[in-house]
Structure formats: structure tokens, C-alpha cells
PDB file of N, CA and C in Angstrom:
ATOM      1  N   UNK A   1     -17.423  -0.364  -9.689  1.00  0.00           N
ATOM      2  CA  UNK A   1     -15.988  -0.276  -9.536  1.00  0.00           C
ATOM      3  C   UNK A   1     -15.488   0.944 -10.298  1.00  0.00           C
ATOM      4  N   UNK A   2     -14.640   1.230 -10.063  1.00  0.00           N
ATOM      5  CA  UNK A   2     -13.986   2.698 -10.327  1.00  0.00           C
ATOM      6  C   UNK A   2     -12.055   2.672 -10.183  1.00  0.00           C
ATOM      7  N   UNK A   3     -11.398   3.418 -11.024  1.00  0.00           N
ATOM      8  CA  UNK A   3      -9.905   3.327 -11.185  1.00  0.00           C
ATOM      9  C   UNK A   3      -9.484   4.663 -10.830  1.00  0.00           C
ATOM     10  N   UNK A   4      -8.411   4.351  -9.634  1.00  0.00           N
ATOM     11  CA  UNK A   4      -8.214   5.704  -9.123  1.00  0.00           C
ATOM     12  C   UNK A   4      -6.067   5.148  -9.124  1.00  0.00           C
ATOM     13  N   UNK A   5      -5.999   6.078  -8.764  1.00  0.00           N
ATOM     14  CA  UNK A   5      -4.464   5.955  -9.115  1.00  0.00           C
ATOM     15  C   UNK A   5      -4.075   5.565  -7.360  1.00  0.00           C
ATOM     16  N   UNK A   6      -3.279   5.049  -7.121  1.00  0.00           N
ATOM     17  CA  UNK A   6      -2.914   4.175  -6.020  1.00  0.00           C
ATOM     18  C   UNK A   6      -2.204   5.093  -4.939  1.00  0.00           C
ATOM     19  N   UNK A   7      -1.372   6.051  -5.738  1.00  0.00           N
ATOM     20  CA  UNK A   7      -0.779   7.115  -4.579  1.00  0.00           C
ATOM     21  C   UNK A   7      -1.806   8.438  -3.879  1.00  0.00           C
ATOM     22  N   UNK A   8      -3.217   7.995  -4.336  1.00  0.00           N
ATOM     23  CA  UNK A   8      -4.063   8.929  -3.484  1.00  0.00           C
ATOM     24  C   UNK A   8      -5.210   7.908  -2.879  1.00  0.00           C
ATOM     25  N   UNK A   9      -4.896   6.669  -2.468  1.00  0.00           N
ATOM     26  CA  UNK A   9      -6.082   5.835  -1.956  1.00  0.00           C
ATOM     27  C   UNK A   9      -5.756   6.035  -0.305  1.00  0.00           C
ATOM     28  N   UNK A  10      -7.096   6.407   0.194  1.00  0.00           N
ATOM     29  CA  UNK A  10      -6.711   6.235   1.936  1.00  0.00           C
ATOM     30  C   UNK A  10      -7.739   5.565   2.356  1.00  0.00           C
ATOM     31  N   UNK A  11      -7.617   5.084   4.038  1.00  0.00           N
ATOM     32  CA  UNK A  11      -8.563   4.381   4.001  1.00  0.00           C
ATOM     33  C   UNK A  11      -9.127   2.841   3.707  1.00  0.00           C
ATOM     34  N   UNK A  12     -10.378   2.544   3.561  1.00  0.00           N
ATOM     35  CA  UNK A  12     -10.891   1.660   3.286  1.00  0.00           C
ATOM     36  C   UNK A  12     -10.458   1.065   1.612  1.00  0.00           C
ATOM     37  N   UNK A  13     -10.337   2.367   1.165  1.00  0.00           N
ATOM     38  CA  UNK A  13      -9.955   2.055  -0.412  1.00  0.00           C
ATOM     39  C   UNK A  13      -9.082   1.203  -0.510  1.00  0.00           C
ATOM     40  N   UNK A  14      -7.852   2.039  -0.207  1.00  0.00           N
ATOM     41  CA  UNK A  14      -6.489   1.317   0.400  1.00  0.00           C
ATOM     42  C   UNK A  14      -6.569   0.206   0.769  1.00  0.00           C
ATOM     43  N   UNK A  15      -7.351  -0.199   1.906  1.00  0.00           N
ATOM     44  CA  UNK A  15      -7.363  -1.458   2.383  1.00  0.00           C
ATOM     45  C   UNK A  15      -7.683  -2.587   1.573  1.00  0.00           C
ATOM     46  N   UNK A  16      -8.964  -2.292   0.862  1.00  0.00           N
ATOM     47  CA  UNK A  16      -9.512  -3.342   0.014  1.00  0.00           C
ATOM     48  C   UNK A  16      -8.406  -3.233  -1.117  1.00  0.00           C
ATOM     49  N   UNK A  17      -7.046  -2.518  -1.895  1.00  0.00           N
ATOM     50  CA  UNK A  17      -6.388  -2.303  -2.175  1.00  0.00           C
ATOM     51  C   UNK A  17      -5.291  -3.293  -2.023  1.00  0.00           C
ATOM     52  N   UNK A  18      -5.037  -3.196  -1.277  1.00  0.00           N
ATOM     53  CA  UNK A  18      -4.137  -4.338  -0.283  1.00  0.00           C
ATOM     54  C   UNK A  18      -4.295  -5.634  -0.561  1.00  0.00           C
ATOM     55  N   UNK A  19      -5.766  -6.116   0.234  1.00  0.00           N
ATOM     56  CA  UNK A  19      -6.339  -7.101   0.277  1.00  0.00           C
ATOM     57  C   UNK A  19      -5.936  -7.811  -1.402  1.00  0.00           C
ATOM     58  N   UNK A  20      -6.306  -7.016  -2.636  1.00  0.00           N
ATOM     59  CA  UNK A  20      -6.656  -7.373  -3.679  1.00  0.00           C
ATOM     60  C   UNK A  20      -5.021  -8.132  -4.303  1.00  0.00           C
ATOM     61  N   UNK A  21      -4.162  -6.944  -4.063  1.00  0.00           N
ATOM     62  CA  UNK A  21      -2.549  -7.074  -4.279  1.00  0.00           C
ATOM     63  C   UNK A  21      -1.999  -8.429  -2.995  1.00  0.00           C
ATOM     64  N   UNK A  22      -2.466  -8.752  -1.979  1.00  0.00           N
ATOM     65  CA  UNK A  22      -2.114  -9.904  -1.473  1.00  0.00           C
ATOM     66  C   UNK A  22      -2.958 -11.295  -2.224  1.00  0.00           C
ATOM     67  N   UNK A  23      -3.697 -11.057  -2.969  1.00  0.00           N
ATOM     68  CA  UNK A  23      -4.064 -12.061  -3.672  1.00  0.00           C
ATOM     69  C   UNK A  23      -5.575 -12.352  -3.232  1.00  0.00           C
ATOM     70  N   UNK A  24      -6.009 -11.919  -2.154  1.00  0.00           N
ATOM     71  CA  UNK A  24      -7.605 -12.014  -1.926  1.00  0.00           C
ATOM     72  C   UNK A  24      -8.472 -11.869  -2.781  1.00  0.00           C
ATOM     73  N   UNK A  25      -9.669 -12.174  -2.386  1.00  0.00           N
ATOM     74  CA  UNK A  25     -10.812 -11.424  -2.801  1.00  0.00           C
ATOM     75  C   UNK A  25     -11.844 -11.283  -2.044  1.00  0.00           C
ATOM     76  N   UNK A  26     -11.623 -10.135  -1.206  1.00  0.00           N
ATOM     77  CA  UNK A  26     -12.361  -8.779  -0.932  1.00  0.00           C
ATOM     78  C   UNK A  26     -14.193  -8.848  -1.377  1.00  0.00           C
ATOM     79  N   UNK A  27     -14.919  -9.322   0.033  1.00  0.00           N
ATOM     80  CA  UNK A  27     -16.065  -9.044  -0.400  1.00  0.00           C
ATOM     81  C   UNK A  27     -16.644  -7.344  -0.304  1.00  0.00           C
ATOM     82  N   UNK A  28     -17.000  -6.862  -1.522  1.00  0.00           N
ATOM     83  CA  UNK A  28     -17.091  -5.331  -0.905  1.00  0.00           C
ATOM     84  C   UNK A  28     -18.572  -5.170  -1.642  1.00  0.00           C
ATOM     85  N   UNK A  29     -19.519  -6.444  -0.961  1.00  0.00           N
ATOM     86  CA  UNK A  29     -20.705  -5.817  -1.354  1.00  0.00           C
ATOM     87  C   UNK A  29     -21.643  -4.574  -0.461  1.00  0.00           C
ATOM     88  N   UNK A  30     -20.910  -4.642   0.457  1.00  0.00           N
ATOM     89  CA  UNK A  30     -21.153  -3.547   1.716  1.00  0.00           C
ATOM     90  C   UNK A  30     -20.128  -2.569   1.736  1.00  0.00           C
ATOM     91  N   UNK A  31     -19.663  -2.253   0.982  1.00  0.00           N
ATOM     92  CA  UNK A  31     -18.068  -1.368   1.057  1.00  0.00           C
ATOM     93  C   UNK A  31     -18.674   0.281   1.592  1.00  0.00           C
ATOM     94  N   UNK A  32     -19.628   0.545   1.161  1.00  0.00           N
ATOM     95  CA  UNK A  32     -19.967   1.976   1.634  1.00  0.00           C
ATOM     96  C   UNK A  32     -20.691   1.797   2.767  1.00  0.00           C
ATOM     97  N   UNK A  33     -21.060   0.691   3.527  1.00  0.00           N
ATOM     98  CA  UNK A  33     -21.927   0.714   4.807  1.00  0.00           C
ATOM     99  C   UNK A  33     -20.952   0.890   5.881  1.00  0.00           C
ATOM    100  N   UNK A  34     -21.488   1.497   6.811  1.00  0.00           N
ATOM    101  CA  UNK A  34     -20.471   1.813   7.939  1.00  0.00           C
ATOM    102  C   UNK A  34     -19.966   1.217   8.745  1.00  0.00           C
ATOM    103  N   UNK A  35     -21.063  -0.029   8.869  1.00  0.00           N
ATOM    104  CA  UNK A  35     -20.446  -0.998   9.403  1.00  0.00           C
ATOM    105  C   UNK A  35     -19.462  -2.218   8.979  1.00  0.00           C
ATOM    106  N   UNK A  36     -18.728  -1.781   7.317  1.00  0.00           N
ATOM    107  CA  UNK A  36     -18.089  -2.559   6.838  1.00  0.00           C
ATOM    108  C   UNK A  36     -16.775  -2.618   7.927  1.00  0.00           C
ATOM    109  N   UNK A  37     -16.453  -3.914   7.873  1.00  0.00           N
ATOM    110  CA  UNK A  37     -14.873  -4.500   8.336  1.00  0.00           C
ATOM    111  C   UNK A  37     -14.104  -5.622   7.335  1.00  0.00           C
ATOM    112  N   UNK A  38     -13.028  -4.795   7.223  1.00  0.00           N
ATOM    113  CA  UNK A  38     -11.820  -5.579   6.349  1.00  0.00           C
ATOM    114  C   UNK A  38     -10.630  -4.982   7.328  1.00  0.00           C
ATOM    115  N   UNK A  39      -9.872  -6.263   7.028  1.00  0.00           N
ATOM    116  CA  UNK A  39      -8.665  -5.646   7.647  1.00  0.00           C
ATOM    117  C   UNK A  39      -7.774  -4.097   7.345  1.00  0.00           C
ATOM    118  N   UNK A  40      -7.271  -3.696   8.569  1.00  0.00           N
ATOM    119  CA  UNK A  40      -7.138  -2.035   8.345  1.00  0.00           C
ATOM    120  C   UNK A  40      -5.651  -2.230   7.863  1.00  0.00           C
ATOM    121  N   UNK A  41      -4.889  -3.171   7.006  1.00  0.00           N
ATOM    122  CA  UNK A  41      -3.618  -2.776   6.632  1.00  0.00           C
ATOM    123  C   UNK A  41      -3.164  -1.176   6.604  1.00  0.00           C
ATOM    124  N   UNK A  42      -4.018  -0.284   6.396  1.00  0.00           N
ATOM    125  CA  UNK A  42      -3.373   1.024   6.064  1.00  0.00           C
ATOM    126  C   UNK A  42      -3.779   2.069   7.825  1.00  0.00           C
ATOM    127  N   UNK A  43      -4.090   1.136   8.993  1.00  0.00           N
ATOM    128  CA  UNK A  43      -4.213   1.716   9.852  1.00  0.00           C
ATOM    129  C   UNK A  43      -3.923   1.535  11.210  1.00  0.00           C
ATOM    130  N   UNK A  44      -3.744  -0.384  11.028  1.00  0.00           N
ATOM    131  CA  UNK A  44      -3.487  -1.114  12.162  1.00  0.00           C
ATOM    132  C   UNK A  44      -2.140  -1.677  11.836  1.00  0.00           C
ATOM    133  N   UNK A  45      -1.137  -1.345  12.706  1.00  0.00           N
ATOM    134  CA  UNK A  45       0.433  -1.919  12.698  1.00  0.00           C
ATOM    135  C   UNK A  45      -0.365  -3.642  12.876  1.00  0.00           C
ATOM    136  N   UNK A  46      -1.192  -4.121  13.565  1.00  0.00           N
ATOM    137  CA  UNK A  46      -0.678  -5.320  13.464  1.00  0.00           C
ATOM    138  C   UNK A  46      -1.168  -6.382  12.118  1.00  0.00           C
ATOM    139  N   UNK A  47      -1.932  -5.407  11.305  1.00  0.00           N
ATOM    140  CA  UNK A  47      -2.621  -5.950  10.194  1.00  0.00           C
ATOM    141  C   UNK A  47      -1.008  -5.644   8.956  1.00  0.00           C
ATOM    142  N   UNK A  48      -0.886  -4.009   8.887  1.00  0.00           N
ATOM    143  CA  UNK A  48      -0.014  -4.087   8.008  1.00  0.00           C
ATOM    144  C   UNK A  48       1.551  -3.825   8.021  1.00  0.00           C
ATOM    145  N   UNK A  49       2.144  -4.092   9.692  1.00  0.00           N
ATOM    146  CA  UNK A  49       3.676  -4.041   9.650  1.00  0.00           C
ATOM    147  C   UNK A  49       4.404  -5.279   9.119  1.00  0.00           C
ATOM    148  N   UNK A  50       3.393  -6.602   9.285  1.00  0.00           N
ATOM    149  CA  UNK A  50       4.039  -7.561   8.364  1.00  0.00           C
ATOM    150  C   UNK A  50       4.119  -7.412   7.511  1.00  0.00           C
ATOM    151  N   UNK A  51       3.348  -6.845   6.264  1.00  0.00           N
ATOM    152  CA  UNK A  51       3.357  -6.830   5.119  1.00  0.00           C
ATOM    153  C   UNK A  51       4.755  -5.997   4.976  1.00  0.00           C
ATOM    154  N   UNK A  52       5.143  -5.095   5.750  1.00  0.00           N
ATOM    155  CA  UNK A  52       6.595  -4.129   5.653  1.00  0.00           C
ATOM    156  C   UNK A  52       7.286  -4.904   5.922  1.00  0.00           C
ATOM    157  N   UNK A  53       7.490  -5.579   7.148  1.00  0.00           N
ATOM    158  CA  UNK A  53       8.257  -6.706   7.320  1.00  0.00           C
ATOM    159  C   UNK A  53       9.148  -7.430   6.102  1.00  0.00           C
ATOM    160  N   UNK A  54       8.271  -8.166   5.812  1.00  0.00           N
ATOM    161  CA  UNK A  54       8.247  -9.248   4.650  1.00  0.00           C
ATOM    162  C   UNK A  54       8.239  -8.715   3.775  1.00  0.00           C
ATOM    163  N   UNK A  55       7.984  -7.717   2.891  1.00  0.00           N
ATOM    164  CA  UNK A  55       8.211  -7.005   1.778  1.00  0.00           C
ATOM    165  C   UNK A  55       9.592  -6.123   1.927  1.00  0.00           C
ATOM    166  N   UNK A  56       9.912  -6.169   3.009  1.00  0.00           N
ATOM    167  CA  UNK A  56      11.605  -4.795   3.525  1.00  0.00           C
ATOM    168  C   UNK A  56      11.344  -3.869   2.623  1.00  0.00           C
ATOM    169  N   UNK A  57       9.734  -2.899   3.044  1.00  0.00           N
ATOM    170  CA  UNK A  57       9.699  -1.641   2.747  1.00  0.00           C
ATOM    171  C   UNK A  57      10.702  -0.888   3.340  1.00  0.00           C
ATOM    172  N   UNK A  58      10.963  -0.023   3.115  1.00  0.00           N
ATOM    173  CA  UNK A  58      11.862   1.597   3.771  1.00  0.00           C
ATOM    174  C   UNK A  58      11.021   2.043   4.203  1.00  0.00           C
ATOM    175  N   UNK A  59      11.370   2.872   5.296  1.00  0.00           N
ATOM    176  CA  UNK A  59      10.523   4.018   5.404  1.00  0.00           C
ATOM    177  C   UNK A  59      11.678   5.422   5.872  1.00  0.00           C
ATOM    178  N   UNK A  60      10.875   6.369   5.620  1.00  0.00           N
ATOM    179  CA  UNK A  60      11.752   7.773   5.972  1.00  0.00           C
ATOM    180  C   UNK A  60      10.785   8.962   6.048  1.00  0.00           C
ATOM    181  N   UNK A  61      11.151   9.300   7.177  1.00  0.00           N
ATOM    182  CA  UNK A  61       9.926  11.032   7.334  1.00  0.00           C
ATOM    183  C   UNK A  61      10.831  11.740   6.345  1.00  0.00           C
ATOM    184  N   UNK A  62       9.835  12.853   6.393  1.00  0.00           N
ATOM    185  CA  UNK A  62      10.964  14.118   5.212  1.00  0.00           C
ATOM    186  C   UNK A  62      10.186  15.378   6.068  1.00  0.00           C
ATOM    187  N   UNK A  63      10.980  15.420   7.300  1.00  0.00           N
ATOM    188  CA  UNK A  63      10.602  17.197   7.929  1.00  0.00           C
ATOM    189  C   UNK A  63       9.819  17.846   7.141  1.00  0.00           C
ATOM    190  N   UNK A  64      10.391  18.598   5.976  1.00  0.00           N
ATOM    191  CA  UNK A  64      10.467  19.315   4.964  1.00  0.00           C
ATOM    192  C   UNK A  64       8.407  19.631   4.595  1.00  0.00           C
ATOM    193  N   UNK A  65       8.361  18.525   4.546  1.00  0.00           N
ATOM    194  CA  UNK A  65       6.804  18.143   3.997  1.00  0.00           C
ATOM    195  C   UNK A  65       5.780  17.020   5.128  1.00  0.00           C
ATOM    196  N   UNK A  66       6.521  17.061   5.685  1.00  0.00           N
ATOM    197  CA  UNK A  66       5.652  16.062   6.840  1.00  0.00           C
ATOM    198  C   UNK A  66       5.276  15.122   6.747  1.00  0.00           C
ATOM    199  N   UNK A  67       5.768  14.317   5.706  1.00  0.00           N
ATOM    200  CA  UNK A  67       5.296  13.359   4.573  1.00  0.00           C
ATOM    201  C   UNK A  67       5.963  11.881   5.185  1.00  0.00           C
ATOM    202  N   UNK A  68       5.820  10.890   5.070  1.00  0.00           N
ATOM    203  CA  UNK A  68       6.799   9.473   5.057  1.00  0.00           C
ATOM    204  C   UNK A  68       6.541   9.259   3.438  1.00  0.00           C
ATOM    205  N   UNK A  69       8.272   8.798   3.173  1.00  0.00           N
ATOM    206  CA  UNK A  69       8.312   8.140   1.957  1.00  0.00           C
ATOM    207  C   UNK A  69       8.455   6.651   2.317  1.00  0.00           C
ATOM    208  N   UNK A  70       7.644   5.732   1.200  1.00  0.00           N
ATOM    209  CA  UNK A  70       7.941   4.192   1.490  1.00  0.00           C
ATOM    210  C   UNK A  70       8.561   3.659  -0.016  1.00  0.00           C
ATOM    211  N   UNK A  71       9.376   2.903   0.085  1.00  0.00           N
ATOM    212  CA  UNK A  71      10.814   2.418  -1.060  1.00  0.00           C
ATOM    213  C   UNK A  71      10.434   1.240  -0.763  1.00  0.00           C
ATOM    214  N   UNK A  72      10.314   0.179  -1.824  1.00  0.00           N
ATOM    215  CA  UNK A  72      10.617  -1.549  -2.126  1.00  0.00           C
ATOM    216  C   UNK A  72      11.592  -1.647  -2.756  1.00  0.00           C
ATOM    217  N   UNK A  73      12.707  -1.408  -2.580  1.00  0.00           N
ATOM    218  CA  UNK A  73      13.837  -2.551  -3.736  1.00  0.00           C
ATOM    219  C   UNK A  73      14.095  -3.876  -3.678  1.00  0.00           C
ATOM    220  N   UNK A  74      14.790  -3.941  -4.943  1.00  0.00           N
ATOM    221  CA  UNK A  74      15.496  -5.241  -4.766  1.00  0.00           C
ATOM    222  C   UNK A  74      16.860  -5.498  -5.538  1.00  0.00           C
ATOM    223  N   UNK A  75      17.258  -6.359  -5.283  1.00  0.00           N
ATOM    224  CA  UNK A  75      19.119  -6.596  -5.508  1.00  0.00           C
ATOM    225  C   UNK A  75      19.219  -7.955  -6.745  1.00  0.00           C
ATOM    226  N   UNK A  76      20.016  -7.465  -7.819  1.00  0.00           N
ATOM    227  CA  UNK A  76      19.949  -8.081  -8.806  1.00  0.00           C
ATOM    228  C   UNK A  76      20.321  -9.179  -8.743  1.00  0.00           C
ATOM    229  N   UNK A  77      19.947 -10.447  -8.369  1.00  0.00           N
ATOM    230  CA  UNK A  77      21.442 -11.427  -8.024  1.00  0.00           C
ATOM    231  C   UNK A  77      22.500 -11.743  -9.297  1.00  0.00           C
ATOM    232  N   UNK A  78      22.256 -11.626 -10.411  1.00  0.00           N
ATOM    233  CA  UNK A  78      23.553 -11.467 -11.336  1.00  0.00           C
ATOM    234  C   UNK A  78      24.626 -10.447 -11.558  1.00  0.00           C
ATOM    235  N   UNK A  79      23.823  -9.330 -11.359  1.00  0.00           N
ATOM    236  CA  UNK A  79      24.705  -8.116 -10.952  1.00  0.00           C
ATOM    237  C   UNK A  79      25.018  -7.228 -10.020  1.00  0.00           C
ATOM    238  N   UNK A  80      24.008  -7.333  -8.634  1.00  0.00           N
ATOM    239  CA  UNK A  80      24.369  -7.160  -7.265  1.00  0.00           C
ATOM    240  C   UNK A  80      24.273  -5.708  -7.651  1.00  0.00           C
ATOM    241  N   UNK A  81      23.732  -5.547  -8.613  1.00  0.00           N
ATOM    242  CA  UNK A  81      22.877  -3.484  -8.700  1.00  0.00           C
ATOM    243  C   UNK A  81      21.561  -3.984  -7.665  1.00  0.00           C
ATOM    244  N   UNK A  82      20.926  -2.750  -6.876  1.00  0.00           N
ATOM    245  CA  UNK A  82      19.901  -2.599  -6.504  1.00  0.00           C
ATOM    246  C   UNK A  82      19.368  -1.438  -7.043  1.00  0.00           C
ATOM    247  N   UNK A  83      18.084  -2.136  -7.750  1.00  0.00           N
ATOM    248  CA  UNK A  83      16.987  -1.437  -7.972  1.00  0.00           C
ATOM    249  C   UNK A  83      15.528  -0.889  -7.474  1.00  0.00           C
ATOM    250  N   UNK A  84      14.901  -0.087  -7.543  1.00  0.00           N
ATOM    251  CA  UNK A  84      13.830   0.316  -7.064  1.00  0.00           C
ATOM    252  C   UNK A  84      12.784  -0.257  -7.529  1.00  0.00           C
ATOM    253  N   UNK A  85      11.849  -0.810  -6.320  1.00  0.00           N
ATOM    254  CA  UNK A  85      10.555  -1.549  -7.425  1.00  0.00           C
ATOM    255  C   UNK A  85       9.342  -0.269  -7.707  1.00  0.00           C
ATOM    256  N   UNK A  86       9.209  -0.088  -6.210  1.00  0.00           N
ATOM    257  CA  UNK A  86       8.019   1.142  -6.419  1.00  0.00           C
ATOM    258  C   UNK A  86       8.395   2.276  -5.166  1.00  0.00           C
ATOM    259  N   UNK A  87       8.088   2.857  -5.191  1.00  0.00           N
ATOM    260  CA  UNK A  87       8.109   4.375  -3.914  1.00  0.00           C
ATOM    261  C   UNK A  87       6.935   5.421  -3.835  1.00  0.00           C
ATOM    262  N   UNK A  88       6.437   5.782  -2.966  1.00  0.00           N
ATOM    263  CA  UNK A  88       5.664   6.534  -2.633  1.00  0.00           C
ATOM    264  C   UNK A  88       5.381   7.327  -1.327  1.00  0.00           C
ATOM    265  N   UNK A  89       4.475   7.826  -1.189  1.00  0.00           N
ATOM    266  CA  UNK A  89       4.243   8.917  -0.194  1.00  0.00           C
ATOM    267  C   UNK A  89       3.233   8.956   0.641  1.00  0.00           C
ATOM    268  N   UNK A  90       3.004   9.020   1.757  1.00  0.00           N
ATOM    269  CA  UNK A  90       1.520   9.576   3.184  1.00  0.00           C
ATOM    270  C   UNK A  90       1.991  10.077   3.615  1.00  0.00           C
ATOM    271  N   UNK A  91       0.662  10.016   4.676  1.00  0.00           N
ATOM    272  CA  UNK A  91       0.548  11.296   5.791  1.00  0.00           C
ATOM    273  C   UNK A  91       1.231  10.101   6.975  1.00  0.00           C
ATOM    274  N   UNK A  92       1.459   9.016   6.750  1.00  0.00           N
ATOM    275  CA  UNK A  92       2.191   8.343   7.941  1.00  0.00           C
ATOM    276  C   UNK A  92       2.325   7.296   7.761  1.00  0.00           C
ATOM    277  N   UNK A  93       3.631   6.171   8.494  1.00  0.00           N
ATOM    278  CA  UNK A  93       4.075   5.343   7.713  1.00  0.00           C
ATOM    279  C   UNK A  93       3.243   3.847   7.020  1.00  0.00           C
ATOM    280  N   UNK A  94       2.155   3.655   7.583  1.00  0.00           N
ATOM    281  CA  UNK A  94       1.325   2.776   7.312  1.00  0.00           C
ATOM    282  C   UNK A  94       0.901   2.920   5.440  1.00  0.00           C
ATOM    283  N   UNK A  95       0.588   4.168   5.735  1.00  0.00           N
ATOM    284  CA  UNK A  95      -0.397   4.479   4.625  1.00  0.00           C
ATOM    285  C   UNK A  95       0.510   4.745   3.592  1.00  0.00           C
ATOM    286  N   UNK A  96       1.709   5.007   3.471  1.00  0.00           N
ATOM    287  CA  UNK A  96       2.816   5.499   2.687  1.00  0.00           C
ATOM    288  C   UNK A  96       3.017   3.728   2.442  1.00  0.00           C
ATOM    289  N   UNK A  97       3.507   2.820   3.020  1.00  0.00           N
ATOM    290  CA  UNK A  97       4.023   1.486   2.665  1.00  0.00           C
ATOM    291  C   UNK A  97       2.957   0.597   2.196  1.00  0.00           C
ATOM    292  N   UNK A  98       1.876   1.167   2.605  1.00  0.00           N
ATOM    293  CA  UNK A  98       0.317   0.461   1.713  1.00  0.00           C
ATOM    294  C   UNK A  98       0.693   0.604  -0.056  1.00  0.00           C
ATOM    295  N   UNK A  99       0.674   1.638  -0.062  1.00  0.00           N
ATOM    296  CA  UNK A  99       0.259   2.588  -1.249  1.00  0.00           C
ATOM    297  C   UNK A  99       1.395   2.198  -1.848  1.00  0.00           C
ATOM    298  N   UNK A 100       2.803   2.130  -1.620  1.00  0.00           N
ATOM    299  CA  UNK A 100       3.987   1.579  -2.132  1.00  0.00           C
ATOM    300  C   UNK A 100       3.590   0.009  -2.343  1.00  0.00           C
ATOM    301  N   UNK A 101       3.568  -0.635  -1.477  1.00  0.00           N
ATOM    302  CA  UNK A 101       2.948  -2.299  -1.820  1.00  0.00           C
ATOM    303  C   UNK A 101       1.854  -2.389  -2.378  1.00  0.00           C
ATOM    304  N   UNK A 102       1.166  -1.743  -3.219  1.00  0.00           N
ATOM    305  CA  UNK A 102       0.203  -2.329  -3.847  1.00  0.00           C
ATOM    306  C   UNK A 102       0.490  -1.469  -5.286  1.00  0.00           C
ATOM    307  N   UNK A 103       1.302   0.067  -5.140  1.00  0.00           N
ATOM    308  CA  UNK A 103       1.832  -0.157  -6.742  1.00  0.00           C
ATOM    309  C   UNK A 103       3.219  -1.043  -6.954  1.00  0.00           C
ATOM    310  N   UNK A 104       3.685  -1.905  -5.880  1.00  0.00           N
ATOM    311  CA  UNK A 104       4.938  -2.753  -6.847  1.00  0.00           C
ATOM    312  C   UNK A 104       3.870  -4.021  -6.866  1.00  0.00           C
ATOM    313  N   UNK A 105       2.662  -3.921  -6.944  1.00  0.00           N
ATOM    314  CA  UNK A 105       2.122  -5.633  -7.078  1.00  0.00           C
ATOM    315  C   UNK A 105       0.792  -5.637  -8.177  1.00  0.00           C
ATOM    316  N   UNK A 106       0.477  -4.612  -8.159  1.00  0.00           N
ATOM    317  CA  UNK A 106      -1.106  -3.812  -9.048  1.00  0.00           C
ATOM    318  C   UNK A 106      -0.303  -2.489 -10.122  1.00  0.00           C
ATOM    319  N   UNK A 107       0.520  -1.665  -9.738  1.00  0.00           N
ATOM    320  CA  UNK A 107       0.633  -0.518 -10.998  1.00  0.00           C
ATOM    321  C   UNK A 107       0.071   0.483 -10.443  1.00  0.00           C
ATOM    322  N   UNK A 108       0.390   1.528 -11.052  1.00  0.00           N
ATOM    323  CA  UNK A 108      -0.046   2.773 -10.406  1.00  0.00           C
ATOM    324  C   UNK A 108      -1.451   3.229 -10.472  1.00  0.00           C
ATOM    325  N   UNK A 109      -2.046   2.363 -11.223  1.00  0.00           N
ATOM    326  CA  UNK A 109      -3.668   2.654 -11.080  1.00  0.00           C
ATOM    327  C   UNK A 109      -4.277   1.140 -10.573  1.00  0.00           C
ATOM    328  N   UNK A 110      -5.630   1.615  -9.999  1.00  0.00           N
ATOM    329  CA  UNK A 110      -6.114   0.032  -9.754  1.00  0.00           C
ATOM    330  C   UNK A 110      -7.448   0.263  -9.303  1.00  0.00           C
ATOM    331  N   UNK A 111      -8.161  -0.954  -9.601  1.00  0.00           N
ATOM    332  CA  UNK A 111     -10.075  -0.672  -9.532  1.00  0.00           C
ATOM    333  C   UNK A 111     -10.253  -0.898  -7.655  1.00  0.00           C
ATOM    334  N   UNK A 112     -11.353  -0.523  -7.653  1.00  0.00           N
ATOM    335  CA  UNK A 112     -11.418   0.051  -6.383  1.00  0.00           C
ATOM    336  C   UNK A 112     -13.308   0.130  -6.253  1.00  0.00           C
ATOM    337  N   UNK A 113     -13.970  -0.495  -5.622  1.00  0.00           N
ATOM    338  CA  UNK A 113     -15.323  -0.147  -5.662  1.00  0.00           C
ATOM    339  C   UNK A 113     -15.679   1.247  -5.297  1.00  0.00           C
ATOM    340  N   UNK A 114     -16.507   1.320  -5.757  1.00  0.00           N
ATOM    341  CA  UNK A 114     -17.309   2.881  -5.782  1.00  0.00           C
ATOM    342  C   UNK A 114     -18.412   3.249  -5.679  1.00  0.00           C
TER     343      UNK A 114
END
């Protein structure tokens, strides 16, 4: 296992990433074989648009950089401020709202087999 910071995981990383922050546990004694399968949250809308769903990620392209940003807030119920839980960045919106949902649930770093 190995600790990599969460806003550069793509991929399989990501995925088992996911998996870990939904509360699983991720068999990744095959994680480098090619024929590994885990669910593709960071590739398949139908694995990880629920998780956006149900979490009411944001999403937003930014021309500028070609980038999608993904935003989690939430709304104070005593003081009806909304705050930001986590935000981050991909190359497209899957992988941008991965990487956002697993640093508002894990932190900006997180173990990751290797």
C-alpha cells in the first residue's frame, strides 16, 4: 500500500478509492493484473452518477483549462450559511466528482495499493 494525495488518483486507483470512502472493502489482491474488475465509479456514469446524485456534487467545465471542477457543500441548519465540504478538479466530470467524494469522506491523502 502506498499514500498518494487524492486530487491526482485516476483510474483504478480512484476506483478502489471510492470503493474504500463508500465504506467497502476492496479486494485488491490482483489490483495490478489486467484482468482486475471493480466497479469503474471514476468511468462508468452508471457506477458513479449516483454517488453525484446522492452526494449533490456540482459540477462546472472551466473553458479556460479544460478542466471540470466538482464542489460538495452543505447548509448549516442553525445558521442557513452554506459551506464547502471538499472541491476539486479532472479531465472530466466523473473523475473530478470521484476525487471530490473521496476527499470530503478520506482527506486529501489516502492509501491506495501499489
Amino acid at each position: 500500500m502506498m499514500i498518494k494525495k487524492a486530487r491526482d488518483l485516476t483510474g483504478k486507483e480512484l476506483d478502489y478509492a471510492v470503493a474504500v470512502a463508500l465504506g467497502k472493502t476492496p479486494d485488491f489482491a490482483d489490483f495490478n493484473n489486467s484482468k482486475y474488475s471493480m466497479v469503474q465509479y471514476s468511468s462508468d456514469w452508471r457506477d458513479g452518477g449516483a454517488i453525484i446524485e446522492r452526494e449533490k456534487i456540482s459540477l462546472e467545465f472551466c473553458p479556460r483549462t479544460n478542466e471540470v471542477s466538482a464542489m460538495i457543500q452543505y447548509e448549516d441548519d442553525a445558521t442557513g450559511n452554506v459551506w464547502q465540504k471538499a472541491q476539486c478538479w479532472g479531465s472530466n466530470p466523473l473523475e473530478a466528482a470521484m476525487r471530490c467524494f473521496v476527499i470530503s469522506k478520506l482527506g486529501e491523502e489516502v492509501e491506495v495499493p501499489g
